[in-house]
PDB file of N, CA and C in Angstrom:
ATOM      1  N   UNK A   1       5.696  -5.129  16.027  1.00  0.00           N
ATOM      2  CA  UNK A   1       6.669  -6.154  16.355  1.00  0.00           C
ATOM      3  C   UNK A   1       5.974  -7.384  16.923  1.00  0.00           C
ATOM      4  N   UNK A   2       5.044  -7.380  17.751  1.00  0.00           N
ATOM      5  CA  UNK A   2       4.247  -8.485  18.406  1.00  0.00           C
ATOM      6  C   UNK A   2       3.664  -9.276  17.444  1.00  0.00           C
ATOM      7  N   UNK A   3       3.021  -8.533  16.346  1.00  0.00           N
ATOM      8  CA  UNK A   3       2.619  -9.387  15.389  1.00  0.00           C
ATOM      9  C   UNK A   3       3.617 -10.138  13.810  1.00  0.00           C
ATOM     10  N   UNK A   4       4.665  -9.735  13.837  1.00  0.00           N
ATOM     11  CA  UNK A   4       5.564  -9.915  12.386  1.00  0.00           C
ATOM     12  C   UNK A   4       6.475 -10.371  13.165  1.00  0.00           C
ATOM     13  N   UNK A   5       7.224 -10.020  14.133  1.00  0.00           N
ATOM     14  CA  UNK A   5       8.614 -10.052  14.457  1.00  0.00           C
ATOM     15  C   UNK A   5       8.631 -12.248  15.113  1.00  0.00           C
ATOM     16  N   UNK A   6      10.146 -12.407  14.848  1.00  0.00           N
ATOM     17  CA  UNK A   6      10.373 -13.546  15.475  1.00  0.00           C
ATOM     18  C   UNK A   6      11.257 -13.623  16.344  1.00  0.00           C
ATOM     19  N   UNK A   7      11.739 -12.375  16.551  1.00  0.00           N
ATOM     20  CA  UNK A   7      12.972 -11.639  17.486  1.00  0.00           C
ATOM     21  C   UNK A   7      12.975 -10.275  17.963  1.00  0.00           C
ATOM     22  N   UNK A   8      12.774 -10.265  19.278  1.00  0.00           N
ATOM     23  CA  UNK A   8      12.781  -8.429  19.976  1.00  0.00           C
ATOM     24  C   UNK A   8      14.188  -8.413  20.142  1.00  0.00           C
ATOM     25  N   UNK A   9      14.692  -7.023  19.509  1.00  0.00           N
ATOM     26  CA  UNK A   9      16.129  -6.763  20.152  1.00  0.00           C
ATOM     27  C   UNK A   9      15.685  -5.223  20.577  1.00  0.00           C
ATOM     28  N   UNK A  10      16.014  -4.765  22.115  1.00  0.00           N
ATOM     29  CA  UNK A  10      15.191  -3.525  23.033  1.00  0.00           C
ATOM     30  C   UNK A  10      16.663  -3.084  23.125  1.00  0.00           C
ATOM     31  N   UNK A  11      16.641  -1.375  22.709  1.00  0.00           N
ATOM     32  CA  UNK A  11      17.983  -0.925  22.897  1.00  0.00           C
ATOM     33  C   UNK A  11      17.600   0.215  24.310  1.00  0.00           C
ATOM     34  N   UNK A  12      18.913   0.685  24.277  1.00  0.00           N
ATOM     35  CA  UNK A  12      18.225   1.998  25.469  1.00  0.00           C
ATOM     36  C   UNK A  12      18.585   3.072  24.197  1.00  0.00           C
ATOM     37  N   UNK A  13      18.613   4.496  24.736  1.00  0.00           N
ATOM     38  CA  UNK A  13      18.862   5.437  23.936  1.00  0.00           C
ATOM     39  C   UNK A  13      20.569   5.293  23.439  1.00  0.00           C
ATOM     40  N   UNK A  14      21.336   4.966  24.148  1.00  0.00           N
ATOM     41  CA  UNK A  14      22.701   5.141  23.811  1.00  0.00           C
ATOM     42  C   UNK A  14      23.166   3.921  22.791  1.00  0.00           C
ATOM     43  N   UNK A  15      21.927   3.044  21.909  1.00  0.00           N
ATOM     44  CA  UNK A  15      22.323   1.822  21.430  1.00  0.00           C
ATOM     45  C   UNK A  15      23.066   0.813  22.159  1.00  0.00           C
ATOM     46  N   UNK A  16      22.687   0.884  23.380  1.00  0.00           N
ATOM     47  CA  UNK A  16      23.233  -0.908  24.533  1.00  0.00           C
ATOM     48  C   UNK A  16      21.867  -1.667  24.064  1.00  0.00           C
ATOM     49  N   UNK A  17      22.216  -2.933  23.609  1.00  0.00           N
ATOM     50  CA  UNK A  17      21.379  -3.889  23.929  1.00  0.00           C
ATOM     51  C   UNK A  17      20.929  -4.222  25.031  1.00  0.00           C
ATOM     52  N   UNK A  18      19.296  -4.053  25.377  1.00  0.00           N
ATOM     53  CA  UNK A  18      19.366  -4.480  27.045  1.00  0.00           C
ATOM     54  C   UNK A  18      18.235  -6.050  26.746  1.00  0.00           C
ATOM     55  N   UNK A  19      17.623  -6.226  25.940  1.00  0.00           N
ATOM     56  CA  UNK A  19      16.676  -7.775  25.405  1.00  0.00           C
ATOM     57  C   UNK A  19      17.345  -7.687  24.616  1.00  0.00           C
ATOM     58  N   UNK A  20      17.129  -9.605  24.044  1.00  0.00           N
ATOM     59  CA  UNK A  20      17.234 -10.128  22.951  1.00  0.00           C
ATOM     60  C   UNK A  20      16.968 -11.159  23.154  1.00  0.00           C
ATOM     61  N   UNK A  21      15.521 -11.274  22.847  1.00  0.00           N
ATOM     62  CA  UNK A  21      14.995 -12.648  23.022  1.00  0.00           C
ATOM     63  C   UNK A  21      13.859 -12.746  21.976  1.00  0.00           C
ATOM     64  N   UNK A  22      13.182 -14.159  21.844  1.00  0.00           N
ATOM     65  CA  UNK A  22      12.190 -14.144  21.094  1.00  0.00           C
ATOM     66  C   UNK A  22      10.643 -13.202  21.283  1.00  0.00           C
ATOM     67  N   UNK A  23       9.778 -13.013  20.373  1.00  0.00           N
ATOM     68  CA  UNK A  23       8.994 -12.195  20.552  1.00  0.00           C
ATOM     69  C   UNK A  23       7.630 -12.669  21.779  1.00  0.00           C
ATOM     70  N   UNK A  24       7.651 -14.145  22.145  1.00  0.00           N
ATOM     71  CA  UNK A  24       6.917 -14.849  23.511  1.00  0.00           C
ATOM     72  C   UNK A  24       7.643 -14.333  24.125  1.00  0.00           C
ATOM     73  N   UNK A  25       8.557 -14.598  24.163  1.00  0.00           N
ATOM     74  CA  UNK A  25       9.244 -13.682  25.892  1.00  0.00           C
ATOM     75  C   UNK A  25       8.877 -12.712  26.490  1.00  0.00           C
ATOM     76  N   UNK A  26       9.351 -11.897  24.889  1.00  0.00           N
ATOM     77  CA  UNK A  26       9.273 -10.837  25.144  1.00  0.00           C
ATOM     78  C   UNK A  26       8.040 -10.066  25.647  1.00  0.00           C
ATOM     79  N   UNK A  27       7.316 -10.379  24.718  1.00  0.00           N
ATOM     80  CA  UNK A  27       5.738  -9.841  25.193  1.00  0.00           C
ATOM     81  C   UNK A  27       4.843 -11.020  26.460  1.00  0.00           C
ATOM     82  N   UNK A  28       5.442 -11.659  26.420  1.00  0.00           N
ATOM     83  CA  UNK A  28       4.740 -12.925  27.200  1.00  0.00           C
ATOM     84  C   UNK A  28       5.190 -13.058  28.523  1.00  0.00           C
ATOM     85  N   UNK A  29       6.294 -12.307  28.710  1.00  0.00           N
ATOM     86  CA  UNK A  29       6.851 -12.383  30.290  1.00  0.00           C
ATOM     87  C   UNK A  29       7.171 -11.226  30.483  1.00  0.00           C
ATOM     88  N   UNK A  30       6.470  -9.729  30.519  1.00  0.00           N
ATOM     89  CA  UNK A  30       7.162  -8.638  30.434  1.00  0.00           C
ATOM     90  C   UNK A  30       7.985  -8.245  32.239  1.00  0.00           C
ATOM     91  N   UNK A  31       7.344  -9.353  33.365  1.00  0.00           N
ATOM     92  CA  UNK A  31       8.159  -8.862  34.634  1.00  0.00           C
ATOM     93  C   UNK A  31       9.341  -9.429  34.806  1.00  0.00           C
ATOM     94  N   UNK A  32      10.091 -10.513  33.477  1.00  0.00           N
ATOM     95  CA  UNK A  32      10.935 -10.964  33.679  1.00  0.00           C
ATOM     96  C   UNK A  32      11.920  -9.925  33.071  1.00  0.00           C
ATOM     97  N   UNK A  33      11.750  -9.055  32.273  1.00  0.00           N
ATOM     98  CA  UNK A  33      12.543  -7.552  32.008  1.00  0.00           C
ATOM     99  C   UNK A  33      12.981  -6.993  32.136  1.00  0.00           C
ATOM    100  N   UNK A  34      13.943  -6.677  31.964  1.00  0.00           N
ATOM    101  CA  UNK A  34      15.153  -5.332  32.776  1.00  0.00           C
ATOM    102  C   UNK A  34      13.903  -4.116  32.604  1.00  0.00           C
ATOM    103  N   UNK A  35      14.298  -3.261  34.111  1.00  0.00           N
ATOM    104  CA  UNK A  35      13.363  -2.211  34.522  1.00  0.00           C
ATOM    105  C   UNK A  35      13.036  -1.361  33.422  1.00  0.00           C
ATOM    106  N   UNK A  36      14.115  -1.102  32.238  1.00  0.00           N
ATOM    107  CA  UNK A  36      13.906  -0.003  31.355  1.00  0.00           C
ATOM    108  C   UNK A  36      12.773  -0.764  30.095  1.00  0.00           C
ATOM    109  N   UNK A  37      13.409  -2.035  30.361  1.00  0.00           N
ATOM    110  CA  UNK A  37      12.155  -2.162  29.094  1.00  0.00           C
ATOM    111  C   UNK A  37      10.809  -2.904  30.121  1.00  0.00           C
ATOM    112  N   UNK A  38      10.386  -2.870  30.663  1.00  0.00           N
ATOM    113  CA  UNK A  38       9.341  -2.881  31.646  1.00  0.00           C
ATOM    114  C   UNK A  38       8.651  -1.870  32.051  1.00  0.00           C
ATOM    115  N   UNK A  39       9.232  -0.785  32.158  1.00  0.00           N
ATOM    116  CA  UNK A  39       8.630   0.604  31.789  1.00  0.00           C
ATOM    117  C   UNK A  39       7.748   0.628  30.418  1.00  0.00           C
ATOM    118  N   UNK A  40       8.851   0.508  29.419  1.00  0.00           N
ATOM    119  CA  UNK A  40       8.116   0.388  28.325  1.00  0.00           C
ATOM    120  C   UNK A  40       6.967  -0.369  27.773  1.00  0.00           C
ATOM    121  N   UNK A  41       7.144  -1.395  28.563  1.00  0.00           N
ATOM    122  CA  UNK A  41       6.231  -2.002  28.138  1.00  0.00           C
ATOM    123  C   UNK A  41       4.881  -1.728  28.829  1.00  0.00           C
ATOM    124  N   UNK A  42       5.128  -1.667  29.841  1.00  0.00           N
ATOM    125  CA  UNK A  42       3.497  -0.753  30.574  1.00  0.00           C
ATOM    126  C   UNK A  42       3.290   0.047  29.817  1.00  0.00           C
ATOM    127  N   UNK A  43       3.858   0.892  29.158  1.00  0.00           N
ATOM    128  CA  UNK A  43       3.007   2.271  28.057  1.00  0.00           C
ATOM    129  C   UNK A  43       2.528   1.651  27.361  1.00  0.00           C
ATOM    130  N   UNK A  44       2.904   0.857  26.727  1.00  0.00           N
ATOM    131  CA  UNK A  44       2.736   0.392  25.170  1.00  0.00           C
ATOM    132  C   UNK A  44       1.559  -0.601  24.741  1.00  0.00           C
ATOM    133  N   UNK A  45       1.618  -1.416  26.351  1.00  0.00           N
ATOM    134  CA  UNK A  45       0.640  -2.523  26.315  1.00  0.00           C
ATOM    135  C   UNK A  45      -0.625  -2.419  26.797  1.00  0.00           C
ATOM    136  N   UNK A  46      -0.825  -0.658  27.384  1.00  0.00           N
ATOM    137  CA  UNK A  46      -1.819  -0.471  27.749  1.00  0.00           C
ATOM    138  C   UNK A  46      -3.143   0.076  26.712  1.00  0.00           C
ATOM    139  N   UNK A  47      -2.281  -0.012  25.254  1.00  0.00           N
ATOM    140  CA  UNK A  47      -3.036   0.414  23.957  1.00  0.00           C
ATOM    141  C   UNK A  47      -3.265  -0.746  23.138  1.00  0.00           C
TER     142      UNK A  47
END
């Protein structure tokens, strides 16, 4: 997604939208994040 995408949309498990923003934001400000996808993103960004 960081590299193709021009839009993050971050669901939780129950399909709620919790982002929807562009893919700078998204990856570019990850402490501005609701906690669940801030979690995520510490796993993900540490690879």
């Amino acid at each position: 997604a960081k590299k193709v995408s021009n839009r993050v949309i971050f669901m939780d498990v129950g399909g709620k939208i919790l982002e929807d923003c562009t893919r700078d934001d998204f990856f570019g400000h990850p402490e501005a994040r609701q906690p669940r996808t801030k979690d995520f993103l510490d796993k993900i960004l540490q690879h």
